[in-house]
Protein backbone atom coordinates (compact mmCIF):
# COMPACT_ATOMS: atom_id res chain seq x y z
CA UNK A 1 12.37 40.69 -10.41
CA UNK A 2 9.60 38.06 -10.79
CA UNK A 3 9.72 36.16 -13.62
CA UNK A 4 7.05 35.83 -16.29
CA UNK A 5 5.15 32.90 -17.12
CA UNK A 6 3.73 32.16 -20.63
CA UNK A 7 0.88 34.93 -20.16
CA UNK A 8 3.17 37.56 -18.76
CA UNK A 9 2.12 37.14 -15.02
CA UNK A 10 4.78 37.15 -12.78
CA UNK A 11 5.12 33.48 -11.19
CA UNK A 12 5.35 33.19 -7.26
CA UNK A 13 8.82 33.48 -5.63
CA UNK A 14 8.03 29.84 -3.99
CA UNK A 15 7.66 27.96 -7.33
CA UNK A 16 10.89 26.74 -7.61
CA UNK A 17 10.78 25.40 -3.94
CA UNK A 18 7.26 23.61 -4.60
CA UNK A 19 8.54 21.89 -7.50
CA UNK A 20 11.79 20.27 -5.89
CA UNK A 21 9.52 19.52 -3.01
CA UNK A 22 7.22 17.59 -5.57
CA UNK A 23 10.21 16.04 -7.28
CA UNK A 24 11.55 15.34 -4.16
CA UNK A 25 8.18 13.37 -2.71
CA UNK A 26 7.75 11.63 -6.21
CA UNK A 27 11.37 10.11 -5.73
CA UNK A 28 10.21 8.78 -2.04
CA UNK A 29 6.97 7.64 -3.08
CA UNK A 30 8.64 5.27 -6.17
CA UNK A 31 11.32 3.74 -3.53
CA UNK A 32 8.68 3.46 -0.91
CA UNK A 33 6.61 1.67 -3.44
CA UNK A 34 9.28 -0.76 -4.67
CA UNK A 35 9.82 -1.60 -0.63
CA UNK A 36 5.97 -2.21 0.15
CA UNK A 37 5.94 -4.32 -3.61
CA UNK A 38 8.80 -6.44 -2.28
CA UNK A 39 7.40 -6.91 1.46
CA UNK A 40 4.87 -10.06 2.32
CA UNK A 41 1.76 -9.25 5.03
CA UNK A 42 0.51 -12.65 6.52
CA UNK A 43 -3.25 -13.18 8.33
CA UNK A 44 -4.49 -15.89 9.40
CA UNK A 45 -8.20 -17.40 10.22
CA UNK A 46 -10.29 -20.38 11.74
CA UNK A 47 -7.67 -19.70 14.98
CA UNK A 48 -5.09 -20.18 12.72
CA UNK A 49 -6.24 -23.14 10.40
CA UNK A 50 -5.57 -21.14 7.39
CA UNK A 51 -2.81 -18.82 6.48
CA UNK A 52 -2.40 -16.78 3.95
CA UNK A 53 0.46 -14.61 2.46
CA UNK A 54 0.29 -11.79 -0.15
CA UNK A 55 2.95 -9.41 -1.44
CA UNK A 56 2.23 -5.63 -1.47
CA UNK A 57 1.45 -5.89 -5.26
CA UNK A 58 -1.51 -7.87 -4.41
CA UNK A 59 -0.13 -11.47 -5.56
CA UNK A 60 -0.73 -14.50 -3.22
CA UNK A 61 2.34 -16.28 -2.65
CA UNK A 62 1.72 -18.76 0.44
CA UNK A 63 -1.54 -20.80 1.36
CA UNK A 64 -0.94 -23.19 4.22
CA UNK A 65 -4.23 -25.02 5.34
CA UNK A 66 -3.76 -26.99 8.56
CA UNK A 67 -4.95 -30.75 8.09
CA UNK A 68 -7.55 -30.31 10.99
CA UNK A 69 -9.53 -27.86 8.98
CA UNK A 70 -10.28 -30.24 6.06
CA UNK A 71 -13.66 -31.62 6.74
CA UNK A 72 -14.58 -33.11 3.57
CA UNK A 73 -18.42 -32.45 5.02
CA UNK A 74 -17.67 -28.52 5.52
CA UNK A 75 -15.99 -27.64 2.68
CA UNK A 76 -17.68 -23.90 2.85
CA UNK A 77 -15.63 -23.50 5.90
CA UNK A 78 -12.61 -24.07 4.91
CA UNK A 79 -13.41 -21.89 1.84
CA UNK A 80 -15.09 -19.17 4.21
CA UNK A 81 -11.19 -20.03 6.13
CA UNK A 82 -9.19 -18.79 2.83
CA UNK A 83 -11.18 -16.03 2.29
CA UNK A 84 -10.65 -14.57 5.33
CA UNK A 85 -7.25 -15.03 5.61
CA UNK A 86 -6.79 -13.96 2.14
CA UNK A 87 -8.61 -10.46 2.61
CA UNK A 88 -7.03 -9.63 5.58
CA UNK A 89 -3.57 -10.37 4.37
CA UNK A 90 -4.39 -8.18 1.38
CA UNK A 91 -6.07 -5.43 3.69
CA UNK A 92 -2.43 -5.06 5.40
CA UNK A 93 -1.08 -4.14 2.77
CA UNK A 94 -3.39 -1.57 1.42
CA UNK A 95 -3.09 -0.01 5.05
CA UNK A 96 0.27 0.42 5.60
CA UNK A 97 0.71 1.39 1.66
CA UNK A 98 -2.19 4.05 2.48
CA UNK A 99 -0.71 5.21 5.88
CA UNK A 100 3.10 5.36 3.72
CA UNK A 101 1.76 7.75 1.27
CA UNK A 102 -0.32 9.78 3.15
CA UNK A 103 3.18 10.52 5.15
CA UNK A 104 4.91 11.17 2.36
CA UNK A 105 2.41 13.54 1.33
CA UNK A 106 1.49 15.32 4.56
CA UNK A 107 5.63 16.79 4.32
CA UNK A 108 3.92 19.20 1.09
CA UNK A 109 3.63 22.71 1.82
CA UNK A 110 1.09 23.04 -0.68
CA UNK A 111 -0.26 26.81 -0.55
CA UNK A 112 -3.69 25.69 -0.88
């Protein structure tokens, strides 16, 4: 027999299945976070003048400038350098933290 939910409606045979499934993809997506918070993404720019490393929460950890891109008459471009190397590092992370969840996700048989 089905069983009744607070208005009296019988609840779907499937519930109980869709809520361990939900359970079970909240549990992967909190260890899957902690791994991608603890992981570093590198870029660099200026053919490798400038690198930059970030960890997946974001943070900068590691800015190495190359001596030959300090031109004390171009300082935009070594600023332009960091930037770039900066955004991209960051961008990696985003990505593969997008592509994680989305994967984790796409395993719900959601009936809708």
């Amino acid at each position: 027999m089905a069983r009744k939910g607070a208005y009296g409606v019988g609840m779907p045979g499937n519930m109980n299945n869709l809520m361990k499934q939900a359970q079970r993809m909240q549990r992967q997506m909190e260890e899957k976070q902690k791994e991608l918070e603890e992981k570093e993404y590198s870029a660099s720019s200026g053919g490798g003048a400038v690198e930059a490393t970030v960890t997946g929460k974001k943070i900068l950890t590691k800015l190495v400038i190359s001596p030959d891109a300090v031109d004390p008459d171009d300082v935009e471009m070594l600023q332009d350098m960091i930037i770039a190397a900066v955004n991209e590092a960051i961008n990696q992370a985003e990505t593969e933290s997008d592509e994680l969840m989305r994967g984790i996700s796409s395993g719900l048989n959601l009936p809708f």
